[in-house]
C-alpha atoms as a PDB file:
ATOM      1  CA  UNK A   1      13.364 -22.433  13.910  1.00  0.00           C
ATOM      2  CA  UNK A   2      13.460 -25.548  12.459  1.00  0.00           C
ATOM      3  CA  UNK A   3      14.355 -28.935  12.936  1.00  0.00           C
ATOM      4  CA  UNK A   4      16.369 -30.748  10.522  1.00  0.00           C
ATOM      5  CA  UNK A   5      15.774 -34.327   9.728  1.00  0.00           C
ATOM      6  CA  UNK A   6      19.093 -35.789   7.409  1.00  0.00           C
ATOM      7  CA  UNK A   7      19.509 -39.263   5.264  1.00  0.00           C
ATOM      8  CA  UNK A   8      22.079 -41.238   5.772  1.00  0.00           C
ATOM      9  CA  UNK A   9      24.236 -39.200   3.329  1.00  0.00           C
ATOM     10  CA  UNK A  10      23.958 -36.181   5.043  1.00  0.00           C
ATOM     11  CA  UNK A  11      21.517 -34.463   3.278  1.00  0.00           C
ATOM     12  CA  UNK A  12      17.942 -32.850   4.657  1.00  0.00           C
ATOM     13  CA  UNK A  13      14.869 -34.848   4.153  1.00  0.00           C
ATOM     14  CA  UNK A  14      12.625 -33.266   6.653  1.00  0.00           C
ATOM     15  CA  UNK A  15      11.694 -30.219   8.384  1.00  0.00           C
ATOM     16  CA  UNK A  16      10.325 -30.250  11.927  1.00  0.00           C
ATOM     17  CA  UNK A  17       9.059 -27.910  13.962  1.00  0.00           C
ATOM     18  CA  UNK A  18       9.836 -30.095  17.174  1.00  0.00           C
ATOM     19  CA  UNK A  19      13.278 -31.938  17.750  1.00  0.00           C
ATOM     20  CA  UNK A  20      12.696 -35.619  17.221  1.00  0.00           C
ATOM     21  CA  UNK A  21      14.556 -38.790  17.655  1.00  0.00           C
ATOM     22  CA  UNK A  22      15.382 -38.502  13.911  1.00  0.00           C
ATOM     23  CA  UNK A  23      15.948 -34.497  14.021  1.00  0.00           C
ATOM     24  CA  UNK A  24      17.709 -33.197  16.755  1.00  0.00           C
ATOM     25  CA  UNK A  25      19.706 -30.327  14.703  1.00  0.00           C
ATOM     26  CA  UNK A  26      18.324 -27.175  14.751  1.00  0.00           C
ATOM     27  CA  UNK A  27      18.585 -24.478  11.488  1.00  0.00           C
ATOM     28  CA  UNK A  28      17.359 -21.112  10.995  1.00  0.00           C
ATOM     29  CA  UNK A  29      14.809 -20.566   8.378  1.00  0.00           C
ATOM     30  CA  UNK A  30      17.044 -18.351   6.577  1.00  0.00           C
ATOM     31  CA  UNK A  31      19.924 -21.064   6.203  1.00  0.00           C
ATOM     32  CA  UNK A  32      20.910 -21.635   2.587  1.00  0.00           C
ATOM     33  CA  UNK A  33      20.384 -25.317   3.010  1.00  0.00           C
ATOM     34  CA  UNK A  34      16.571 -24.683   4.032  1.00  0.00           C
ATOM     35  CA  UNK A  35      16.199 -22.591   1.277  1.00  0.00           C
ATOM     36  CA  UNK A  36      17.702 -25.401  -1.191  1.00  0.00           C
ATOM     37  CA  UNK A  37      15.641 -28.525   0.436  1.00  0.00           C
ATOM     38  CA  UNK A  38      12.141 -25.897   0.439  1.00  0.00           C
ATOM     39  CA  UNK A  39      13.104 -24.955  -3.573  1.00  0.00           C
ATOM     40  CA  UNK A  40      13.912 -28.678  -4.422  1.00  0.00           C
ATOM     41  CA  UNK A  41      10.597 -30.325  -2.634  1.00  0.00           C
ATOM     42  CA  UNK A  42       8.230 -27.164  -1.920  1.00  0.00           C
ATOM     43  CA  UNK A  43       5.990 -25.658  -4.898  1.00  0.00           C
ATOM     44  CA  UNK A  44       5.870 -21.927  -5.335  1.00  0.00           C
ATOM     45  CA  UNK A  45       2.881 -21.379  -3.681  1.00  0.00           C
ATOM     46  CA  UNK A  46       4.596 -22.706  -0.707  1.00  0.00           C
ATOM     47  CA  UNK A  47       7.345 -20.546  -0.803  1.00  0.00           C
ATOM     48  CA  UNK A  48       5.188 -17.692  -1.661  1.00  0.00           C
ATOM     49  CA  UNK A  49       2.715 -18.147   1.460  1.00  0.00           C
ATOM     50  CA  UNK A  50       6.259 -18.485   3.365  1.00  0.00           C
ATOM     51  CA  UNK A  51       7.342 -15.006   2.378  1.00  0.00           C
ATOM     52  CA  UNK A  52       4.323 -13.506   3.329  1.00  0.00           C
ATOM     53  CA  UNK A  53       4.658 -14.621   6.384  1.00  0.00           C
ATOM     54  CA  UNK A  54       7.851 -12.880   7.233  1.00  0.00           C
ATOM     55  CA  UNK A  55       5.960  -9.437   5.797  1.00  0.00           C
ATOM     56  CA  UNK A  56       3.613  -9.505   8.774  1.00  0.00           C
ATOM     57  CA  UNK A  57       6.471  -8.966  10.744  1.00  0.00           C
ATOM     58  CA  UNK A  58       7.958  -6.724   8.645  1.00  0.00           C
ATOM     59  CA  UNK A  59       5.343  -4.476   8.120  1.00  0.00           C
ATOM     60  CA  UNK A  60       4.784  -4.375  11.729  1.00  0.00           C
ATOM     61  CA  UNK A  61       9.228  -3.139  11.809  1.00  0.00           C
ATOM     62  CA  UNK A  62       8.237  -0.896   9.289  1.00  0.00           C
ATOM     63  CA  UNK A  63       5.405   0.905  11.271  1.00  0.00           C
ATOM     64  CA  UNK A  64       7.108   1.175  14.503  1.00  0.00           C
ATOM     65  CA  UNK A  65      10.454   2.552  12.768  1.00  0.00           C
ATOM     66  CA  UNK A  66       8.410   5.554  11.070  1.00  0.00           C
ATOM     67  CA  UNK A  67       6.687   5.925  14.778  1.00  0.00           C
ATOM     68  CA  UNK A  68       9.683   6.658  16.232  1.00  0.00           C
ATOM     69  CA  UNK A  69      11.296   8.582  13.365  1.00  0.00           C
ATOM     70  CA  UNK A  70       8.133  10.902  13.490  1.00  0.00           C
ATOM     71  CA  UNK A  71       8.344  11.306  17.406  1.00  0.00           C
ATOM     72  CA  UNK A  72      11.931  12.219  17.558  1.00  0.00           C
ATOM     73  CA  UNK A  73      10.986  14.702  14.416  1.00  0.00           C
ATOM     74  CA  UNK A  74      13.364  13.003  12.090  1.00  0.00           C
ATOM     75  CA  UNK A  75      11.108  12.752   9.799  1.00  0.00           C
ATOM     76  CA  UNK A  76       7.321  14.524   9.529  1.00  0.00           C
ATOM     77  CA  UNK A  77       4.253  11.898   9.149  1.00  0.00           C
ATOM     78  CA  UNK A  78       3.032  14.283   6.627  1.00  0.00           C
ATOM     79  CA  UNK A  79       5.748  13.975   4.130  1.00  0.00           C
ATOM     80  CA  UNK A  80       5.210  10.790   3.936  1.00  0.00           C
ATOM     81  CA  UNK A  81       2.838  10.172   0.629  1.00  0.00           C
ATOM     82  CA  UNK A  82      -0.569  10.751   1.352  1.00  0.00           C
ATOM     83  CA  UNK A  83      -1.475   6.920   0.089  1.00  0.00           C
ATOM     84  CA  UNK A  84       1.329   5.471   2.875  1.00  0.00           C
ATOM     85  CA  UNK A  85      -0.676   7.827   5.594  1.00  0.00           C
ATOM     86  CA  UNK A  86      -3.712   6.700   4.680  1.00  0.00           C
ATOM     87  CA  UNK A  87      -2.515   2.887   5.497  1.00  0.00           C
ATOM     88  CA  UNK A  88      -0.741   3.667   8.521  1.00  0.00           C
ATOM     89  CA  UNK A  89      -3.341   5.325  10.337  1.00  0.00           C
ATOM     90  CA  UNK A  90      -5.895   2.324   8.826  1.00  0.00           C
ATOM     91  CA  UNK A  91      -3.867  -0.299  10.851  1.00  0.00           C
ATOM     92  CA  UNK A  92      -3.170   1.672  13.676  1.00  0.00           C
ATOM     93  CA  UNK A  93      -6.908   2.185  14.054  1.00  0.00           C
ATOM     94  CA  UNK A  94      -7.729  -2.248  13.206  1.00  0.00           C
ATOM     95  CA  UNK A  95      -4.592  -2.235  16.455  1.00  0.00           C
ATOM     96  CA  UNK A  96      -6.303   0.120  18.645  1.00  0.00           C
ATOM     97  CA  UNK A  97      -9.884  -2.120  18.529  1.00  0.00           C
ATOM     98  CA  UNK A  98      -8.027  -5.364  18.572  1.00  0.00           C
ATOM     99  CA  UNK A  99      -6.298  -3.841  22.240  1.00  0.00           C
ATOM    100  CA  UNK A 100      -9.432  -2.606  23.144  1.00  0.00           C
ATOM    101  CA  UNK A 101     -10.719  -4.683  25.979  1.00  0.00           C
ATOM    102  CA  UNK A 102     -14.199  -4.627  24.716  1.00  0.00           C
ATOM    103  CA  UNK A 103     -13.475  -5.865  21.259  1.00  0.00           C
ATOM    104  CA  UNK A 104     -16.292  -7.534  19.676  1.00  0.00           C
ATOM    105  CA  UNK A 105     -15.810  -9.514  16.561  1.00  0.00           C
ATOM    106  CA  UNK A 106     -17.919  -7.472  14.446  1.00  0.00           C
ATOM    107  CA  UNK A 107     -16.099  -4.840  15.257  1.00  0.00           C
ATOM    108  CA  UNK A 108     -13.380  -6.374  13.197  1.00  0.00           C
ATOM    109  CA  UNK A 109     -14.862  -7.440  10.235  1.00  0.00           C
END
């Protein structure tokens, strides 16, 4: 979470991500006041690269929800479409070599 760094009127001039002499209050990222100082001094691309950042851990939610909906038989992992398969079992193969202990680099890429 942030830190927020104010002017003398109150209003946020700064974003930290360590408390400071100058910004001691802490905000989450989701606060409606970060979201106006990021729109007001922040490009799009900014924003942009910001959002994708929060779909990392999204997607990551997203993975281990359907996990446990297919283990408790709530749902089946085939009638899911066969495109949305196809990525899940992609990234759950890129996370099984990235756990392995013998990972080499190459492996990866």
């Amino acid at each position: 979470m942030p830190f927020v760094e104010r002017s003398a009127d109150g209003k946020i001039i700064a974003l930290r991500t360590t408390a400071g002499p100058n910004a001691v209050e802490e905000k989450s990222i989701n606060d409606e006041e970060i979201f106006s100082f990021l729109k007001d001094n922040l490009d799009n691309n900014f924003i942009k690269s910001l959002l994708a950042h929060t779909d990392t851990g999204l997607i990551r939610l997203l993975e281990d929800l359907i996990a446990l909906l297919t283990k408790k038989n709530i749902i089946l992992f085939t009638e899911l479409p066969e495109k949305a398969q196809e990525k899940i079992i992609e990234r759950e193969k890129i996370r099984e070599k990235i756990s392995s202990p013998d990972i080499i680099v190459d492996d990866i890429l």
